[in-house]
PDB file of N, CA and C in Angstrom:
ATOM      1  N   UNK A   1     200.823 235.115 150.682  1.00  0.00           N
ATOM      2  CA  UNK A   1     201.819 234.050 150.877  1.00  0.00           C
ATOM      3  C   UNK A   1     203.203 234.668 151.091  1.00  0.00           C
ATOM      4  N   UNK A   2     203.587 234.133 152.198  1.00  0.00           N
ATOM      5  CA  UNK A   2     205.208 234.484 152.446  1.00  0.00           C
ATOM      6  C   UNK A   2     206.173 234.532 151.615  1.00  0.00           C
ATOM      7  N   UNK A   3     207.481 234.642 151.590  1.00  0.00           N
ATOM      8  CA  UNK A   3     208.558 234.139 150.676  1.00  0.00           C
ATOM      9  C   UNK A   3     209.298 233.098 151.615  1.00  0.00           C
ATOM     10  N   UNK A   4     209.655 231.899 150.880  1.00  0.00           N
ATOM     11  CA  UNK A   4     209.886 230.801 151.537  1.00  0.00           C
ATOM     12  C   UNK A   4     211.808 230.706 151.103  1.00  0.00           C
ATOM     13  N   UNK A   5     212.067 230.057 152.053  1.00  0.00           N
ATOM     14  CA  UNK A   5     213.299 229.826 152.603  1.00  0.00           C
ATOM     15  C   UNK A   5     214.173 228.552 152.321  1.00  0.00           C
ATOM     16  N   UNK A   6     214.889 227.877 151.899  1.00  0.00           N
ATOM     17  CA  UNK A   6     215.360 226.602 151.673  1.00  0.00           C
ATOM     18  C   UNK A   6     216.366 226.150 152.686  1.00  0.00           C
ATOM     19  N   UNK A   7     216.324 225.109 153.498  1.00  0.00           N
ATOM     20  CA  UNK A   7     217.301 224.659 154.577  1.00  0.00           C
ATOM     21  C   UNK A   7     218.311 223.986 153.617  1.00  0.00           C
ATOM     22  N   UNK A   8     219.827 224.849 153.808  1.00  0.00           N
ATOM     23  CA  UNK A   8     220.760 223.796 153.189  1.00  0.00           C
ATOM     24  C   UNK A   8     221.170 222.512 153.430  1.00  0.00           C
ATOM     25  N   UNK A   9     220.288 222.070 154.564  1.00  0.00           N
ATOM     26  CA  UNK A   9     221.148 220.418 154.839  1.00  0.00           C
ATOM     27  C   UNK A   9     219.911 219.744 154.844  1.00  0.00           C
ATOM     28  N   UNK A  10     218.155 219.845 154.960  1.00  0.00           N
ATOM     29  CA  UNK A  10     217.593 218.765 154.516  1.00  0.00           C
ATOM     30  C   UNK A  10     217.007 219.593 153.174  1.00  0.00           C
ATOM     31  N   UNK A  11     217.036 220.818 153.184  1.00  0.00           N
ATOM     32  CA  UNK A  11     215.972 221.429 151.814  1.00  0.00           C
ATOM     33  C   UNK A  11     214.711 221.350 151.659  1.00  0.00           C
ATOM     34  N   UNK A  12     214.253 221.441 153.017  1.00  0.00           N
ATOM     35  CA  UNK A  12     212.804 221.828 152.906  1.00  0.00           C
ATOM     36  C   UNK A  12     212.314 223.042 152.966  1.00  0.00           C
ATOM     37  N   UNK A  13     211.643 223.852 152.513  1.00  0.00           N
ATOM     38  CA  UNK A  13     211.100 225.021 152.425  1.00  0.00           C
ATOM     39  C   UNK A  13     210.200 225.273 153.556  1.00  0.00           C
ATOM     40  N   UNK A  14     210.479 226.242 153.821  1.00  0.00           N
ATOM     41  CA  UNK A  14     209.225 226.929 154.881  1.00  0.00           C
ATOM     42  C   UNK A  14     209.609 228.539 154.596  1.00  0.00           C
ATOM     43  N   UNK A  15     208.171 228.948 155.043  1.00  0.00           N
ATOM     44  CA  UNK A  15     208.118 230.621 155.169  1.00  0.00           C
ATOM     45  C   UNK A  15     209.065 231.446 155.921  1.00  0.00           C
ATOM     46  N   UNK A  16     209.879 231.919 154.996  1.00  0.00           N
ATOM     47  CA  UNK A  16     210.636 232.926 155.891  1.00  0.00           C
ATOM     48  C   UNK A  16     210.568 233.581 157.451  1.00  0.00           C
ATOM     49  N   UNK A  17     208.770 233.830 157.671  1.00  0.00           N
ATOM     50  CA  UNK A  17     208.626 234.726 159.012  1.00  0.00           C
ATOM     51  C   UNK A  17     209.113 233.732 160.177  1.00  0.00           C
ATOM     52  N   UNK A  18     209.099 232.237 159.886  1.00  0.00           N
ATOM     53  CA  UNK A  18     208.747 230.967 160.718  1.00  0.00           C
ATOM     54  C   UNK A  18     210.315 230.361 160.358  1.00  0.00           C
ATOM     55  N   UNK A  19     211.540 230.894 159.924  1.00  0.00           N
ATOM     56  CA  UNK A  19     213.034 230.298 160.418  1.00  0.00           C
ATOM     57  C   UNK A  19     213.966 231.392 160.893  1.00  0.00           C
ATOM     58  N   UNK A  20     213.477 232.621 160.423  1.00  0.00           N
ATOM     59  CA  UNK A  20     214.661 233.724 160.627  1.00  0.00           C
ATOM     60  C   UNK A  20     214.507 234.478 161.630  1.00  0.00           C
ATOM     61  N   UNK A  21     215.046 234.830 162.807  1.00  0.00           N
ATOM     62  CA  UNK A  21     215.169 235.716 163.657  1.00  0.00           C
ATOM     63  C   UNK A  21     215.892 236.824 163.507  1.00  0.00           C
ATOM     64  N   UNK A  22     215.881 237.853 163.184  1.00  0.00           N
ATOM     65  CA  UNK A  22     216.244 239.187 163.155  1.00  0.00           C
ATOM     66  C   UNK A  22     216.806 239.630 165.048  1.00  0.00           C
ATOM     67  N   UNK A  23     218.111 239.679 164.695  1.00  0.00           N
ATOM     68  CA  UNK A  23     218.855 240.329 165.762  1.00  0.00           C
ATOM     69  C   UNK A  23     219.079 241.715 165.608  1.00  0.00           C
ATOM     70  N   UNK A  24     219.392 242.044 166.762  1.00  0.00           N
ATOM     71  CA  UNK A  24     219.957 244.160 166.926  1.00  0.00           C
ATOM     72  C   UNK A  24     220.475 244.155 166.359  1.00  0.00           C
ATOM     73  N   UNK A  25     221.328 243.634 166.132  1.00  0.00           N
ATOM     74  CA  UNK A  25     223.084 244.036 165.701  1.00  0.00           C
ATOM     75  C   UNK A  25     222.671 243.978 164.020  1.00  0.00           C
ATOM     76  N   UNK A  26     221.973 243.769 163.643  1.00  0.00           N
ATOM     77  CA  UNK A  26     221.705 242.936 162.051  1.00  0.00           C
ATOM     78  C   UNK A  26     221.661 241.851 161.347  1.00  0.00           C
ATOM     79  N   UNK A  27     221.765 240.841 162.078  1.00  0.00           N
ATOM     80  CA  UNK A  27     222.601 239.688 162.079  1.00  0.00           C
ATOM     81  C   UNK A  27     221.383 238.898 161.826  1.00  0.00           C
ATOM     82  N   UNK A  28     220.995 237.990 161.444  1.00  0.00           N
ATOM     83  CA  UNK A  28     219.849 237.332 161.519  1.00  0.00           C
ATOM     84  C   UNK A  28     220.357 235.580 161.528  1.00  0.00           C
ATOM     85  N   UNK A  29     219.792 234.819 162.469  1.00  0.00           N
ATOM     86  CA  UNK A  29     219.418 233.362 162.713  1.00  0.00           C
ATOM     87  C   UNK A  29     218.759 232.877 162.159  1.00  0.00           C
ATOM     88  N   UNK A  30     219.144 231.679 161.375  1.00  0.00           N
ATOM     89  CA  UNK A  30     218.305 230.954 160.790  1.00  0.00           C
ATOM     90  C   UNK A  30     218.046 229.492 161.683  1.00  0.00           C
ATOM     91  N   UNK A  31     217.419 228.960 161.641  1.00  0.00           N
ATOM     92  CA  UNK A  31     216.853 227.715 162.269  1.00  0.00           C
ATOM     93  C   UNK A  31     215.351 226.634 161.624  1.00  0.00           C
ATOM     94  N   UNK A  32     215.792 225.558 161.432  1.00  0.00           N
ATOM     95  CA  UNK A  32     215.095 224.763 159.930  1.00  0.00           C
ATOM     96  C   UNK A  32     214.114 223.869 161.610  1.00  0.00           C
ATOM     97  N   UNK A  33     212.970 224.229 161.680  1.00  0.00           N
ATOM     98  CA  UNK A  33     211.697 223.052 161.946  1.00  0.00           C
ATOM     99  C   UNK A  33     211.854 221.776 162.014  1.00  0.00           C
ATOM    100  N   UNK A  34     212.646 221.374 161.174  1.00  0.00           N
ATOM    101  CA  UNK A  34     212.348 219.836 160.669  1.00  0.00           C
ATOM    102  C   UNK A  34     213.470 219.454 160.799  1.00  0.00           C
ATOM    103  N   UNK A  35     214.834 219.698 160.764  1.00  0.00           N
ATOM    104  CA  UNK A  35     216.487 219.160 161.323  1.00  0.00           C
ATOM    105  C   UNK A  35     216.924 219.688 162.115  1.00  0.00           C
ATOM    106  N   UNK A  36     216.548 221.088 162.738  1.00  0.00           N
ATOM    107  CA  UNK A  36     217.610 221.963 163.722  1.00  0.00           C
ATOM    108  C   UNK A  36     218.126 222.346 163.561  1.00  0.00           C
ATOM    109  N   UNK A  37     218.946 222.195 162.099  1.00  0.00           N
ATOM    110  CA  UNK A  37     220.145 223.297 161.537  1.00  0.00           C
ATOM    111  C   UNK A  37     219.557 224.654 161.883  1.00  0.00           C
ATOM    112  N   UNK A  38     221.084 225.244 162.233  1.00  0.00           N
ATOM    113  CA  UNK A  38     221.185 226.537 162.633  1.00  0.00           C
ATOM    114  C   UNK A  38     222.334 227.128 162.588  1.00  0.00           C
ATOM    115  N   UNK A  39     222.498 228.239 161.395  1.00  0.00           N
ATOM    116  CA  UNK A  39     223.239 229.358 160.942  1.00  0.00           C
ATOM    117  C   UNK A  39     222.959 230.471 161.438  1.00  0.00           C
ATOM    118  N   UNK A  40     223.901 230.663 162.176  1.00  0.00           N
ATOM    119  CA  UNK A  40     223.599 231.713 162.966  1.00  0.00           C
ATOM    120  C   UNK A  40     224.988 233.426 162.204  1.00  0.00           C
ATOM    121  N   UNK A  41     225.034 234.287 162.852  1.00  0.00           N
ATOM    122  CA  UNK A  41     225.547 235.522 162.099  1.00  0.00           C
ATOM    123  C   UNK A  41     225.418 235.912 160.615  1.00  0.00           C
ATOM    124  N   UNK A  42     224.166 235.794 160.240  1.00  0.00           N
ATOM    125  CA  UNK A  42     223.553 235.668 158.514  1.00  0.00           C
ATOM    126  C   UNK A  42     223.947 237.196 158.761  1.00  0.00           C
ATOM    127  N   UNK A  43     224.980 237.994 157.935  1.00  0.00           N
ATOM    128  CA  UNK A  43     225.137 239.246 157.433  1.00  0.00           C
ATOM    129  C   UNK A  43     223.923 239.988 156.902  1.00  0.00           C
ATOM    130  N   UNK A  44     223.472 240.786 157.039  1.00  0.00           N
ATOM    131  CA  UNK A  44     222.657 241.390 156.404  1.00  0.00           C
ATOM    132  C   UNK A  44     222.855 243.057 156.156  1.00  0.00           C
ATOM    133  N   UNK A  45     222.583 243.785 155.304  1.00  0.00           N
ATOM    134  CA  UNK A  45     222.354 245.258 155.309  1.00  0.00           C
ATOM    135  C   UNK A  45     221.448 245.988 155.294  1.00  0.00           C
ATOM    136  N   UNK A  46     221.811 246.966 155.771  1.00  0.00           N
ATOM    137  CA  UNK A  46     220.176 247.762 155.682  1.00  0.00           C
ATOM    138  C   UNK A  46     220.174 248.241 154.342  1.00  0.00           C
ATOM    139  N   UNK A  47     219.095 248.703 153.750  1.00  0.00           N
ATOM    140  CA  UNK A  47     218.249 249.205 152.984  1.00  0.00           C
ATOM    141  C   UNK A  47     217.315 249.443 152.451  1.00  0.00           C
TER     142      UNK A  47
END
């Protein structure tokens, strides 16, 4: 089982592999199934 994800504007959960897009730059997109919300430039670091 995945690790699941919470959409801040309806709060439904789904599996991480199935909202986040991983960009070059590091940056990762989120996008919720079920409203369309979409946060896009999610900071991330390597390690």
């Amino acid at each position: 089982m995945q690790p699941t994800v919470k959409c801040p504007k309806c709060l439904i959960e789904t599996e991480i592999t199935l909202v986040l897009t991983a960009q070059s730059n590091q940056n990762v997109i989120f996008t919720c199934p079920r409203c369309n919300f979409e946060m896009k430039d999610i900071h991330t670091s390597k390690g």
